[in-house]
PDB file of N, CA and C in Angstrom:
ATOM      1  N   UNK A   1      -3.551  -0.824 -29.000  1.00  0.00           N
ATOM      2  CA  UNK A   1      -2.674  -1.947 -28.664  1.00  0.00           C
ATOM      3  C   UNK A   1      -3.462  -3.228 -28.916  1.00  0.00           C
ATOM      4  N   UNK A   2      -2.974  -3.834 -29.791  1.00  0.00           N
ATOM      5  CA  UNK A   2      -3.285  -5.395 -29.919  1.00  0.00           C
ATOM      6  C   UNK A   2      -3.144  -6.515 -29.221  1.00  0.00           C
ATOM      7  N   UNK A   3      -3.712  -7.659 -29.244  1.00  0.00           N
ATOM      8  CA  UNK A   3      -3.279  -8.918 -28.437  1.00  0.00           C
ATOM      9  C   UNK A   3      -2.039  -9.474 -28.800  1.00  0.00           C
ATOM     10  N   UNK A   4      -1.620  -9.097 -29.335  1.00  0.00           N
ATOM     11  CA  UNK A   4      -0.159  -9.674 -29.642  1.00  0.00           C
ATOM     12  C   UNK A   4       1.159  -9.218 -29.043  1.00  0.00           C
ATOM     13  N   UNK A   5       0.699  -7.231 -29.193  1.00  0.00           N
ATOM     14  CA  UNK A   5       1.314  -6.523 -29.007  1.00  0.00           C
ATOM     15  C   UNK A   5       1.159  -6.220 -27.266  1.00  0.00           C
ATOM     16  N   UNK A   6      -0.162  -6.471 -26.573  1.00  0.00           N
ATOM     17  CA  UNK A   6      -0.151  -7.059 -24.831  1.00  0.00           C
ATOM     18  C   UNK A   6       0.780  -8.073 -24.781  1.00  0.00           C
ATOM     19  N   UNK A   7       0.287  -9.043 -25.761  1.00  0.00           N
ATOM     20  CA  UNK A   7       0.995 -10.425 -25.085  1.00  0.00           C
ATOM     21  C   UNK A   7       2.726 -10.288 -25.383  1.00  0.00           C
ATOM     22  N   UNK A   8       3.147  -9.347 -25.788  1.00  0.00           N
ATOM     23  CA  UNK A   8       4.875  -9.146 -26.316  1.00  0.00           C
ATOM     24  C   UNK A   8       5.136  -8.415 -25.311  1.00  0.00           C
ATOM     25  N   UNK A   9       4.544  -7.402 -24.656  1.00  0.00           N
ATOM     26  CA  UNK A   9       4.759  -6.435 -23.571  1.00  0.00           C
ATOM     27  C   UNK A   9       4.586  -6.959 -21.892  1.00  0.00           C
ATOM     28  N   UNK A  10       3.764  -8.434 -22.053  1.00  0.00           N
ATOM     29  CA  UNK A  10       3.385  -9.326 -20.635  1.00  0.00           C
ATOM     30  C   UNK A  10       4.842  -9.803 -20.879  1.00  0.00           C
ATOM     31  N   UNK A  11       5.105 -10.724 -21.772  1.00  0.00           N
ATOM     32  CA  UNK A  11       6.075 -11.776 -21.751  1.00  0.00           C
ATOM     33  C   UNK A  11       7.583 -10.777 -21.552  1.00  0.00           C
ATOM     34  N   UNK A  12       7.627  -9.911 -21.982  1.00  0.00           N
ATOM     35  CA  UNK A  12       9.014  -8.679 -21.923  1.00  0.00           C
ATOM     36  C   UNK A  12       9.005  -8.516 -20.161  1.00  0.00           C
ATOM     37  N   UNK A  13       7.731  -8.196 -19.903  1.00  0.00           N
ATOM     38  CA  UNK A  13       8.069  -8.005 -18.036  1.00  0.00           C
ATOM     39  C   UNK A  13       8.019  -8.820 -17.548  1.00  0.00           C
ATOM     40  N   UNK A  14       7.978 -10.240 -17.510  1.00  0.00           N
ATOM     41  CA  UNK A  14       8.338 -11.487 -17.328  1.00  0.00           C
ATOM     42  C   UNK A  14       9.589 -11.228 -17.203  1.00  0.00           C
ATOM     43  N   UNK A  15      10.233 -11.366 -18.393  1.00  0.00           N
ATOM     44  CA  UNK A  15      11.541 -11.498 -18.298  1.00  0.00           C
ATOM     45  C   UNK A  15      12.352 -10.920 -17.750  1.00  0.00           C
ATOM     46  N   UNK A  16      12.149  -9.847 -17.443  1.00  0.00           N
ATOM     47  CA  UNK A  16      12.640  -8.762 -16.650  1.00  0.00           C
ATOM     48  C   UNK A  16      12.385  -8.712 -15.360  1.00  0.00           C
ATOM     49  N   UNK A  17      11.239  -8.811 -15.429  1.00  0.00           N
ATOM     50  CA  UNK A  17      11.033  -8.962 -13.413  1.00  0.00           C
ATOM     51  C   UNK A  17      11.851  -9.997 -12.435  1.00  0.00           C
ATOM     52  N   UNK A  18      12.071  -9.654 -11.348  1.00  0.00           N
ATOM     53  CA  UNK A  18      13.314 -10.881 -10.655  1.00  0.00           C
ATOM     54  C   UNK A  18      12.139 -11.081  -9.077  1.00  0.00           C
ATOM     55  N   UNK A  19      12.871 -12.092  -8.946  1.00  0.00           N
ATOM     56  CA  UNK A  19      12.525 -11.695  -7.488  1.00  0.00           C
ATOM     57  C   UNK A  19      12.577 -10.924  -6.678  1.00  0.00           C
ATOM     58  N   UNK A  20      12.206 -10.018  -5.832  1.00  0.00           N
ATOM     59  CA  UNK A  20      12.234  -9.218  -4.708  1.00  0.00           C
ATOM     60  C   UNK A  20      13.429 -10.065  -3.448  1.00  0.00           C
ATOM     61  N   UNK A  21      14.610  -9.185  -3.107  1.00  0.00           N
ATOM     62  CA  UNK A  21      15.708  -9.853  -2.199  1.00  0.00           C
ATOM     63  C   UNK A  21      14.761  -9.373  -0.633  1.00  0.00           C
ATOM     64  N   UNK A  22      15.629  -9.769   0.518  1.00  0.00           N
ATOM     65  CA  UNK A  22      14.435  -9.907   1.431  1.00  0.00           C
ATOM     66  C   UNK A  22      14.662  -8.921   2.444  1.00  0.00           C
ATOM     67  N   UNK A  23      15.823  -7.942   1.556  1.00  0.00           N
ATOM     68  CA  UNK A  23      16.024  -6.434   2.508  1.00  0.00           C
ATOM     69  C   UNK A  23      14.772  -5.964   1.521  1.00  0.00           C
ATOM     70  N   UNK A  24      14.495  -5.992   0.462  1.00  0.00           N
ATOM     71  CA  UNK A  24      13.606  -4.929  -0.558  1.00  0.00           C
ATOM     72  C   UNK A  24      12.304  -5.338   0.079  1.00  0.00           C
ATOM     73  N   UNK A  25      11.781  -6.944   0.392  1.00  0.00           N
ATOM     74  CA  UNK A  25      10.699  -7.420   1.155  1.00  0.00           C
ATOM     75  C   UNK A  25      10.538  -6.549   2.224  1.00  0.00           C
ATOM     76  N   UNK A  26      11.731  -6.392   2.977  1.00  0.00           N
ATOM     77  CA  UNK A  26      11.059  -5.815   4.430  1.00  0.00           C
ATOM     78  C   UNK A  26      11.031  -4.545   4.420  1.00  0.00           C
ATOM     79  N   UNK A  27      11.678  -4.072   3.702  1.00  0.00           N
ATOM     80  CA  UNK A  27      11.117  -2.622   3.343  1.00  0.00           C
ATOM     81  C   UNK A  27      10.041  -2.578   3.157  1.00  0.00           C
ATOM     82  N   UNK A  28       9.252  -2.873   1.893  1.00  0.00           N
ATOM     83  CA  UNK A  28       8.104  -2.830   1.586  1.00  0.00           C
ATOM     84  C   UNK A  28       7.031  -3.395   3.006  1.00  0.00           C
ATOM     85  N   UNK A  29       7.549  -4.174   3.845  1.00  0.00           N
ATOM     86  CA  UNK A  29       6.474  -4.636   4.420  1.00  0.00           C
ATOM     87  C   UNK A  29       6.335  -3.210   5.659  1.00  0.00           C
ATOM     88  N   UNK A  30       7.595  -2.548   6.220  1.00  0.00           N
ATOM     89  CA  UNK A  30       7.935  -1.654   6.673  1.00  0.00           C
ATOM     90  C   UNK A  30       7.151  -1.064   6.582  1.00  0.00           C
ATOM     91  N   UNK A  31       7.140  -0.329   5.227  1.00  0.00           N
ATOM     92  CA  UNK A  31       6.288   1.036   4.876  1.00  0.00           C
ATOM     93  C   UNK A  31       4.911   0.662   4.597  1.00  0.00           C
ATOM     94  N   UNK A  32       4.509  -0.027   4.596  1.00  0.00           N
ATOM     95  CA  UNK A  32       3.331  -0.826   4.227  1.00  0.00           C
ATOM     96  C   UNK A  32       2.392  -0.447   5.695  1.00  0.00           C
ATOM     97  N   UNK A  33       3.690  -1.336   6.910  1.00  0.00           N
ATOM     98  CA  UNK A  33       2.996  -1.479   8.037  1.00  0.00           C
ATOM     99  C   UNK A  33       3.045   0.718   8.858  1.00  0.00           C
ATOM    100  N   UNK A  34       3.536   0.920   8.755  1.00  0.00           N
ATOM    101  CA  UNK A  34       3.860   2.582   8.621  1.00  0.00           C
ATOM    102  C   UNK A  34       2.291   3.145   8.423  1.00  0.00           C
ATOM    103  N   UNK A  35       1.524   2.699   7.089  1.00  0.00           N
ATOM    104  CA  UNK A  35       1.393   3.455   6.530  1.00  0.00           C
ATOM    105  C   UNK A  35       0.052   3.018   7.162  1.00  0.00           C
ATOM    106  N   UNK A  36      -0.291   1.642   7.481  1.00  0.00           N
ATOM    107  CA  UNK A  36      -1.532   1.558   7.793  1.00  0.00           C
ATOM    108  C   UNK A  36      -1.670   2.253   9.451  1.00  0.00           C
ATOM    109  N   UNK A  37      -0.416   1.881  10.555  1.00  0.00           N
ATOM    110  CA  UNK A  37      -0.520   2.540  11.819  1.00  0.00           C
ATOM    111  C   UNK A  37      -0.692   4.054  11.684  1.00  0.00           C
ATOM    112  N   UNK A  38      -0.506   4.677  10.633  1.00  0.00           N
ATOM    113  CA  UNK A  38      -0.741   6.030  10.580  1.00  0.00           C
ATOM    114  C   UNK A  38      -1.762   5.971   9.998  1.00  0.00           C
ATOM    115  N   UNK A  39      -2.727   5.420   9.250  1.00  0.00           N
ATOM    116  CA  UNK A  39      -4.433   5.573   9.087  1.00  0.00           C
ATOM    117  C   UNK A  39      -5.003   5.500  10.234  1.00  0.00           C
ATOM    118  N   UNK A  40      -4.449   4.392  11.025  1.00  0.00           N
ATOM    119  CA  UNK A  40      -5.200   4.090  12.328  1.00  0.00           C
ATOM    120  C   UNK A  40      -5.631   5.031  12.728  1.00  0.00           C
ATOM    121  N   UNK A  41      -4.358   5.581  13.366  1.00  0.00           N
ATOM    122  CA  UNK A  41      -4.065   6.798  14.027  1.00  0.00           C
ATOM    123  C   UNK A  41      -4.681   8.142  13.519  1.00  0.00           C
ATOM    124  N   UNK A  42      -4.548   9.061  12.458  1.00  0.00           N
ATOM    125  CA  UNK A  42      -5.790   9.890  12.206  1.00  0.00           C
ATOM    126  C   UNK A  42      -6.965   9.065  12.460  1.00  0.00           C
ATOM    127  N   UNK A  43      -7.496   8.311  11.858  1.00  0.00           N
ATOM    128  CA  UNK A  43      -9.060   7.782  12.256  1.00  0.00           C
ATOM    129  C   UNK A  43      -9.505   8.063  13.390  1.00  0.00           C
ATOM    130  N   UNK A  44      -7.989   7.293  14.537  1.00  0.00           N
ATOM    131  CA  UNK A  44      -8.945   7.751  15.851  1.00  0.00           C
ATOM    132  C   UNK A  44      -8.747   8.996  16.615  1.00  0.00           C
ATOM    133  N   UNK A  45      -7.939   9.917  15.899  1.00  0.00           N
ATOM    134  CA  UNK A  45      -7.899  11.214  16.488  1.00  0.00           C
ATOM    135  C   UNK A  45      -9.164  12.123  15.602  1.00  0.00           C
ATOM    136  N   UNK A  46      -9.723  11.406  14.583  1.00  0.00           N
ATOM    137  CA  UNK A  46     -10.844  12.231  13.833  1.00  0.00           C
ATOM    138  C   UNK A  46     -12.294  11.683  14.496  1.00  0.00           C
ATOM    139  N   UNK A  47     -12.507  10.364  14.868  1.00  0.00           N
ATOM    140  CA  UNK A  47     -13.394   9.765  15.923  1.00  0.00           C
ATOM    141  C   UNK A  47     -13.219  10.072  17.342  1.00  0.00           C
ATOM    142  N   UNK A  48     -12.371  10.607  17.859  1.00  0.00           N
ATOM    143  CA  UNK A  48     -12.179  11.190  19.255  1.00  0.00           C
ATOM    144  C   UNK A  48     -12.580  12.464  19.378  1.00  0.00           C
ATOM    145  N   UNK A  49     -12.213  13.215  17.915  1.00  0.00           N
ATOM    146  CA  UNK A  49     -12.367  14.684  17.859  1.00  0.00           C
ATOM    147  C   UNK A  49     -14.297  14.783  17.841  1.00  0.00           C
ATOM    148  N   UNK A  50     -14.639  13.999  16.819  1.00  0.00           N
ATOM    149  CA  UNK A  50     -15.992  14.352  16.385  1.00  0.00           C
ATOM    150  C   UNK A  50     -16.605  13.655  17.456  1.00  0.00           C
ATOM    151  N   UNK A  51     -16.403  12.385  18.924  1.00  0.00           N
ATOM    152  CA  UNK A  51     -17.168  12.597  19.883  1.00  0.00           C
ATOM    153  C   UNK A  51     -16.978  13.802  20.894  1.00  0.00           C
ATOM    154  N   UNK A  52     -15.966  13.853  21.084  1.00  0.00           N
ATOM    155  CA  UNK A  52     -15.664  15.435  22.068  1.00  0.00           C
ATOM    156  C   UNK A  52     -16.529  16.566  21.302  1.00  0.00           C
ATOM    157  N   UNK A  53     -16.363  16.989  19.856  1.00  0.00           N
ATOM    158  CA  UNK A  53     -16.931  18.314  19.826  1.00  0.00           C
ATOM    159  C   UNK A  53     -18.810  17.933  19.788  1.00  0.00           C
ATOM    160  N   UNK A  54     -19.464  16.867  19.703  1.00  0.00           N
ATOM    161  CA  UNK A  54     -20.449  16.372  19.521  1.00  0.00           C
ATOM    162  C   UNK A  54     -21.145  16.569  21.545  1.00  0.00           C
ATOM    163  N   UNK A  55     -20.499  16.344  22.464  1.00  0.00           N
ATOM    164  CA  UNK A  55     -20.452  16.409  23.573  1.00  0.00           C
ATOM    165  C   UNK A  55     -21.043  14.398  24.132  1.00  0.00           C
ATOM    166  N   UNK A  56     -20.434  14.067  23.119  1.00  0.00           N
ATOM    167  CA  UNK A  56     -20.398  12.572  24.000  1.00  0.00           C
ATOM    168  C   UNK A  56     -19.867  12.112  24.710  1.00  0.00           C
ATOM    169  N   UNK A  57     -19.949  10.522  25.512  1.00  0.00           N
ATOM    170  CA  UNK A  57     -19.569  10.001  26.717  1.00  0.00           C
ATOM    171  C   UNK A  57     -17.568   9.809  26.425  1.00  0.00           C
TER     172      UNK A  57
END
């Protein structure tokens, strides 16, 4: 792929791309926020687990 042939394929999804409406926003922010409270959450059931089987305070 050439620079011409990037720069024809940038400017094409330009044109095409729209704005995001602000039900599609909160979705995304939704699952977004979802996704990090559920990292949390294993983390601290994998840091709770490994002080309990470790025999810490």
């Amino acid at each position: 792929m050439g620079v011409k042939e990037f720069a024809r394929s940038v400017i094409t999804v330009f044109r095409v791309a729209q704005k995001p409406t602000k039900e599609t926003y909160l979705t995304f922010a939704r699952i977004t926020l979802i996704g990090v409270l559920l990292l949390g959450v294993i983390s601290f059931l994998v840091r709770f687990l490994m002080i309990a089987l470790q025999g810490g305070v």
